[in-house]
C-alpha atoms as a PDB file:
ATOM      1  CA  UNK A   1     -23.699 -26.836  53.600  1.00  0.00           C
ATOM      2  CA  UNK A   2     -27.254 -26.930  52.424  1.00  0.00           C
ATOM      3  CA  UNK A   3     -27.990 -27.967  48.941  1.00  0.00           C
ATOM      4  CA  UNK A   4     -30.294 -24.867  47.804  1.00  0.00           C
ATOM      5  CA  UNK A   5     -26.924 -23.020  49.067  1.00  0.00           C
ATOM      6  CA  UNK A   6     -24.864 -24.580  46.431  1.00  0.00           C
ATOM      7  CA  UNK A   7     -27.233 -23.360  43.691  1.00  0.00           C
ATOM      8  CA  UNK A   8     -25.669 -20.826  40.931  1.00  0.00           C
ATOM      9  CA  UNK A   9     -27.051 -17.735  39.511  1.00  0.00           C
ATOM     10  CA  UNK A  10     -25.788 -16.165  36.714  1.00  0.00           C
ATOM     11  CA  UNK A  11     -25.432 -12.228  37.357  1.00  0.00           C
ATOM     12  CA  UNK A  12     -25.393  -8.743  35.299  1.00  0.00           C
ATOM     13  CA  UNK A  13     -22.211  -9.503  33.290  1.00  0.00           C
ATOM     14  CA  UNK A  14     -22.580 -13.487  32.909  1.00  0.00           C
ATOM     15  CA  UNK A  15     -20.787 -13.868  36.049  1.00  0.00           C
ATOM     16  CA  UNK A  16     -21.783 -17.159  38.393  1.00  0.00           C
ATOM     17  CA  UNK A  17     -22.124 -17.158  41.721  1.00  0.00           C
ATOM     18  CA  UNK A  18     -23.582 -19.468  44.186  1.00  0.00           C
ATOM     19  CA  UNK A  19     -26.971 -18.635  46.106  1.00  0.00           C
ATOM     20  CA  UNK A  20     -24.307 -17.828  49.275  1.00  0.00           C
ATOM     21  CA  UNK A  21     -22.066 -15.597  47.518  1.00  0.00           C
ATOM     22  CA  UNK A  22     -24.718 -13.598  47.020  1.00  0.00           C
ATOM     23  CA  UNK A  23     -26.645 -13.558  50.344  1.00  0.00           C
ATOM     24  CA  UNK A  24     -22.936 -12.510  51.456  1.00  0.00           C
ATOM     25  CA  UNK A  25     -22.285  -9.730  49.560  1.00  0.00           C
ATOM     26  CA  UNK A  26     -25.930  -8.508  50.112  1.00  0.00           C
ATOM     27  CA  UNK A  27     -25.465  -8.381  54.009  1.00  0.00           C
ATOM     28  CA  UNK A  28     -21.992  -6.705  53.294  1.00  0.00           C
ATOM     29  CA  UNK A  29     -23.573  -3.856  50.912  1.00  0.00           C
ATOM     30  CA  UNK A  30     -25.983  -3.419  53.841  1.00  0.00           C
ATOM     31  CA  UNK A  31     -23.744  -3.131  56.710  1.00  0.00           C
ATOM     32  CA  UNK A  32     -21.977  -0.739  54.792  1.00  0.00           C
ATOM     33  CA  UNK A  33     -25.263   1.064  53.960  1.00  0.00           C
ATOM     34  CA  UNK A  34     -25.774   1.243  57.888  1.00  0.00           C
ATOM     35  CA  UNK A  35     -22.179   2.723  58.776  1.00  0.00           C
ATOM     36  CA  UNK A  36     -23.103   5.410  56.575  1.00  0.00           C
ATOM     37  CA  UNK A  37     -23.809   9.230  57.703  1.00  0.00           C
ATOM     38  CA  UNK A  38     -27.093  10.047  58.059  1.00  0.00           C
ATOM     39  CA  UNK A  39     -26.964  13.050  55.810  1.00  0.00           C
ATOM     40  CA  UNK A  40     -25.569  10.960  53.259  1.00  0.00           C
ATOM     41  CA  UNK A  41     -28.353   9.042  52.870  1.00  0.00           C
ATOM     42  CA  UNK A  42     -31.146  11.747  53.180  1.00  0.00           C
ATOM     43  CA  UNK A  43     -28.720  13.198  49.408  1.00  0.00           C
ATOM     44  CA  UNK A  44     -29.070   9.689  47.989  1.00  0.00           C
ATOM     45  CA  UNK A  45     -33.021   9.786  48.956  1.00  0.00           C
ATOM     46  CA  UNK A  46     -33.337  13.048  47.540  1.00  0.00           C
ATOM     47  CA  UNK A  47     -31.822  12.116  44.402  1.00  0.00           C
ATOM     48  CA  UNK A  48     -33.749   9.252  43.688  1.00  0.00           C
ATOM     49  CA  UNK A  49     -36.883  11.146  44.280  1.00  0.00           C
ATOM     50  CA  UNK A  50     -35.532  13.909  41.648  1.00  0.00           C
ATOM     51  CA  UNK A  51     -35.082  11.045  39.486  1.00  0.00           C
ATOM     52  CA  UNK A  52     -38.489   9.432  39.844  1.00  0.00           C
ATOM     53  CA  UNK A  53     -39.901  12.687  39.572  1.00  0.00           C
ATOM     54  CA  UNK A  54     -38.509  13.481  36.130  1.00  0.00           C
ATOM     55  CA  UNK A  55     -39.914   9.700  34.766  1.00  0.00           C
ATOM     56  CA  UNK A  56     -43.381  10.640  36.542  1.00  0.00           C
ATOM     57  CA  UNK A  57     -43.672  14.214  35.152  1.00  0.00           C
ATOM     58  CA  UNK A  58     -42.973  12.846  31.896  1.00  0.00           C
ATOM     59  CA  UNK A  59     -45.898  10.018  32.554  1.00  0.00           C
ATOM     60  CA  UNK A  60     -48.238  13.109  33.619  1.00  0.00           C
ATOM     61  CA  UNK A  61     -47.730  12.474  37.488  1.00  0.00           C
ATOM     62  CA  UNK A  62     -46.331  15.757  38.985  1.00  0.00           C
ATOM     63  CA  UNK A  63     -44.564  15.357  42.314  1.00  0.00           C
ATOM     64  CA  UNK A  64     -41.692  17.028  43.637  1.00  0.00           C
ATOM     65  CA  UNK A  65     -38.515  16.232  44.839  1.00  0.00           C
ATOM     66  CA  UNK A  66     -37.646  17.165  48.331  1.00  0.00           C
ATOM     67  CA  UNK A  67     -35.780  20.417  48.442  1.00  0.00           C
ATOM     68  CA  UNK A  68     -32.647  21.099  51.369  1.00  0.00           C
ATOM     69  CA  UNK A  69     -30.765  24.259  52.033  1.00  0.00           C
ATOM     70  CA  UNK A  70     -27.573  23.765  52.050  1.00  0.00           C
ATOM     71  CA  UNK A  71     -25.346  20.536  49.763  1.00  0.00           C
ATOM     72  CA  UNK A  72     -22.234  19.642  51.430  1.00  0.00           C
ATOM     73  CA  UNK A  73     -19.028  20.081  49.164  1.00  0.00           C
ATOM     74  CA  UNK A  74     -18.597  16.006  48.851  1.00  0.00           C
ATOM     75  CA  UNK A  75     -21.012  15.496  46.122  1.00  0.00           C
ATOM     76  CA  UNK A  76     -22.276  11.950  45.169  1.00  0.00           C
END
């Protein structure tokens, strides 16, 4: 094992993990990311852009949110 592996960082929470741990559980959150449906992720993009429009409009930047037809019945 590599030293800078062995390195700690204190998280959200005060919790310590080492520089692994959390190169682990990063490529973990992003397989699971990948294995997700496609029209899953085009909700969770639409939803951060309704978000980040609402802090922009209130900053004087208008921009709008993406708009769909149709929201499947298994809401986020």
């Amino acid at each position: 094992m590599r030293k800078d592996e062995e390195i700690k960082i204190i998280t959200r929470g005060n919790r310590i993990k080492t520089r692994r741990e959390l190169f682990e559980k990063k490529e973990l959150f992003h397989k699971q990311m990948a294995k997700m449906p496609f029209e899953r992720k085009i909700r969770m993009l639409i939803r951060l852009q309704e978000i980040t429009s609402t802090i922009r409009t209130s900053s004087g930047i208008k921009r709008k949110a993406w708009k769909i037809s149709s929201k499947p019945s298994d809401e986020d």
